[in-house]
C-alpha atoms as a PDB file:
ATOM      1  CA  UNK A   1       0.000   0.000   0.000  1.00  0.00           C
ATOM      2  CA  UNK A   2       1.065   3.994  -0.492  1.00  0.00           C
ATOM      3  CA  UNK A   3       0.874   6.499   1.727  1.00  0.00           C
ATOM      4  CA  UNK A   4       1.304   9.743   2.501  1.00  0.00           C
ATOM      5  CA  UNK A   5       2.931  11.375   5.447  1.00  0.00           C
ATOM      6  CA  UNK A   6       0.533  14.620   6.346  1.00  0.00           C
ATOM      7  CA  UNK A   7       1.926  15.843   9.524  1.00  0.00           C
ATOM      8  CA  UNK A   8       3.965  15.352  12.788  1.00  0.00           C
ATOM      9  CA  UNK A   9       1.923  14.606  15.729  1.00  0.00           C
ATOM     10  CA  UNK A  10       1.989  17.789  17.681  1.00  0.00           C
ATOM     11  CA  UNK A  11       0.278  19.742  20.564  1.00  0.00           C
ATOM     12  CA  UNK A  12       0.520  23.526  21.662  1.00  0.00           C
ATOM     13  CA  UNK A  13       4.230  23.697  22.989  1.00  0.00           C
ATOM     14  CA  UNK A  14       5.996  20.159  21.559  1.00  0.00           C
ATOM     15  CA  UNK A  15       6.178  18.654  18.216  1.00  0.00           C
ATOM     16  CA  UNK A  16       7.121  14.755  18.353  1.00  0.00           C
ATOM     17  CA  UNK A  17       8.940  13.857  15.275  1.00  0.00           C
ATOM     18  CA  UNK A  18       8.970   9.984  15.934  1.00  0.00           C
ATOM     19  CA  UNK A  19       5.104  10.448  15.611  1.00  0.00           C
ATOM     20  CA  UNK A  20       3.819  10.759  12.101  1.00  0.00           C
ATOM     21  CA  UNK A  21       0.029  11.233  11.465  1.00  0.00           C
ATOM     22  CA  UNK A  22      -0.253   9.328   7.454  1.00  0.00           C
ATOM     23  CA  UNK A  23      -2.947   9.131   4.913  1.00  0.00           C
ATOM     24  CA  UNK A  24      -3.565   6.313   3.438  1.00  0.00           C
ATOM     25  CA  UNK A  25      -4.775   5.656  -0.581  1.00  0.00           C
ATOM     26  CA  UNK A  26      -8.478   4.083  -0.367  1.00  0.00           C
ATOM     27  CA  UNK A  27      -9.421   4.618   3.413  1.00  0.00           C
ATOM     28  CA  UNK A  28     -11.369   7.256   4.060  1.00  0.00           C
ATOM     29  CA  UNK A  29     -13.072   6.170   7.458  1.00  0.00           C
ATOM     30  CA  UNK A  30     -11.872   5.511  10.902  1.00  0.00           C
ATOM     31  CA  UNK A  31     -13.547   1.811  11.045  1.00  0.00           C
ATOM     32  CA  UNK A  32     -11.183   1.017   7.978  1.00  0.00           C
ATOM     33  CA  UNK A  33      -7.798   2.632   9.039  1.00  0.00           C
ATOM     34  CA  UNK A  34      -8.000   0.905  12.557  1.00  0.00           C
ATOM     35  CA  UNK A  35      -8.147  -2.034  11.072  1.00  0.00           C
ATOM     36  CA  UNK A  36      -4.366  -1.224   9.909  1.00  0.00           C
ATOM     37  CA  UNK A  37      -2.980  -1.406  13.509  1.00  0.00           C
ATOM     38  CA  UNK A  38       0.190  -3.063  13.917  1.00  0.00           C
ATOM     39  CA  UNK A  39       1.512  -3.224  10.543  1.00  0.00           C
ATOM     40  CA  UNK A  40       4.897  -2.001   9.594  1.00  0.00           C
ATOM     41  CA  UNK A  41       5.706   1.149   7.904  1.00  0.00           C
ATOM     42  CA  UNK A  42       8.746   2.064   5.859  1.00  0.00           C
ATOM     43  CA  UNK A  43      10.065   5.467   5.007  1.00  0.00           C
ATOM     44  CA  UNK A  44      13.288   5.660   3.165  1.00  0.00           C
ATOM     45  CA  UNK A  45      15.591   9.090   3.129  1.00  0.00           C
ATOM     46  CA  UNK A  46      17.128  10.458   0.076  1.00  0.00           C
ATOM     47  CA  UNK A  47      20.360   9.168   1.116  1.00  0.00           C
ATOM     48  CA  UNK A  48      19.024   5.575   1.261  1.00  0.00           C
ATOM     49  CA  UNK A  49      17.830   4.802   5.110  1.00  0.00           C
ATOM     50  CA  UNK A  50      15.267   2.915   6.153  1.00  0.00           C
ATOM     51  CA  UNK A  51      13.334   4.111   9.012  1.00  0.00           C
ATOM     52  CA  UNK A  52      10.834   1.718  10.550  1.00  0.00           C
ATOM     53  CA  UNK A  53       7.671   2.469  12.069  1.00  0.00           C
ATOM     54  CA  UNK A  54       4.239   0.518  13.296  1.00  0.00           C
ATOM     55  CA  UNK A  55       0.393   2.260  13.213  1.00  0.00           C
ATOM     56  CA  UNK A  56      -0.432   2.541  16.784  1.00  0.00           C
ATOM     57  CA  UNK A  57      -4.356   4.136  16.015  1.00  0.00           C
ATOM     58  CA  UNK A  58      -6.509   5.747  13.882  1.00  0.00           C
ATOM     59  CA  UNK A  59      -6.340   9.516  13.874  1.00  0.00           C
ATOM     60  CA  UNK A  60      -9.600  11.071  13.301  1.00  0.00           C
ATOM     61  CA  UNK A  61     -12.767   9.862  11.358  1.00  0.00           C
ATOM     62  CA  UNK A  62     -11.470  10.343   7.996  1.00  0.00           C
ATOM     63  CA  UNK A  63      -9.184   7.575   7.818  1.00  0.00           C
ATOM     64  CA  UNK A  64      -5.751   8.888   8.890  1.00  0.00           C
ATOM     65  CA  UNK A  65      -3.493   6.823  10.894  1.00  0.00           C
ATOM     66  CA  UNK A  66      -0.858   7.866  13.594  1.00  0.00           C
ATOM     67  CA  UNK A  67       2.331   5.926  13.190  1.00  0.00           C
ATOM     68  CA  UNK A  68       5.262   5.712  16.122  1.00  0.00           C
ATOM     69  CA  UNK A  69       8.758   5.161  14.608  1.00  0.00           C
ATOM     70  CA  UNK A  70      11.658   4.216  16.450  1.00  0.00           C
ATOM     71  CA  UNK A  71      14.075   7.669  15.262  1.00  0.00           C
ATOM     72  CA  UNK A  72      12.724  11.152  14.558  1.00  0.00           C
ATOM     73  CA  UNK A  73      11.491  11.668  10.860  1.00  0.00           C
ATOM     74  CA  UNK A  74      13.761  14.790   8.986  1.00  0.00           C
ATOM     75  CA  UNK A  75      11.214  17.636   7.858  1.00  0.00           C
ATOM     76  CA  UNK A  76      11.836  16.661   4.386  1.00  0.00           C
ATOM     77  CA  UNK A  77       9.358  13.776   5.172  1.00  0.00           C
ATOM     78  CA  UNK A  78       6.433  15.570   5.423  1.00  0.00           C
ATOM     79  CA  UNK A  79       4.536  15.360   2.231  1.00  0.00           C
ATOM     80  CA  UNK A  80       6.297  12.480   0.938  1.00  0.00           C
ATOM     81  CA  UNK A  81       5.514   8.552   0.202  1.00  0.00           C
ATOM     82  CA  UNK A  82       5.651   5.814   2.675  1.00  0.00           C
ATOM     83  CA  UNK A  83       5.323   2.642   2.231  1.00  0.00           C
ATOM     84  CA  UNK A  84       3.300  -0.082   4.143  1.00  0.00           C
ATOM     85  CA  UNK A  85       3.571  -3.610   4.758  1.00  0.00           C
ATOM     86  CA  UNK A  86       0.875  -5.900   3.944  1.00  0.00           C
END
């Protein structure tokens, strides 16, 4: 599956970069995208790295996921693909 990473998982005062809030192609409800919990996640950096992640929960009711991984994403992830493991 493709995804997209939206945003960082943030609050007033902190932004946590190992938390990535992703939309994924086809979901578009919350009963759908929880469904996803537990699978792996796989963003790879211009220079090559694999970072590995897991969906923890659904964010929202429109299908986005949250998504813990185990180092910080850069900034230049935001907007980019990820992909999933099925």
């Amino acid at each position: 599956m493709k995804a997209l990473i939206v945003s960082y998982q943030r609050g007033r005062h902190l932004v946590h970069q190992n938390h990535a809030i992703i939309k994924i192609e086809g979901i578009g409800e919350r009963a759908k995208a929880s469904s996803l919990n537990g699978k792996k996640v796989m963003y790879t950096t211009k220079a090559g790295k694999v970072l590995n992640g897991v969906i923890t929960k659904a964010h929202g009711a429109k299908g986005l996921v949250l998504a813990r991984f185990d180092t910080g994403l850069p900034g230049q992830a935001i907007g980019s693909e990820i992909a999933i493991k099925e």
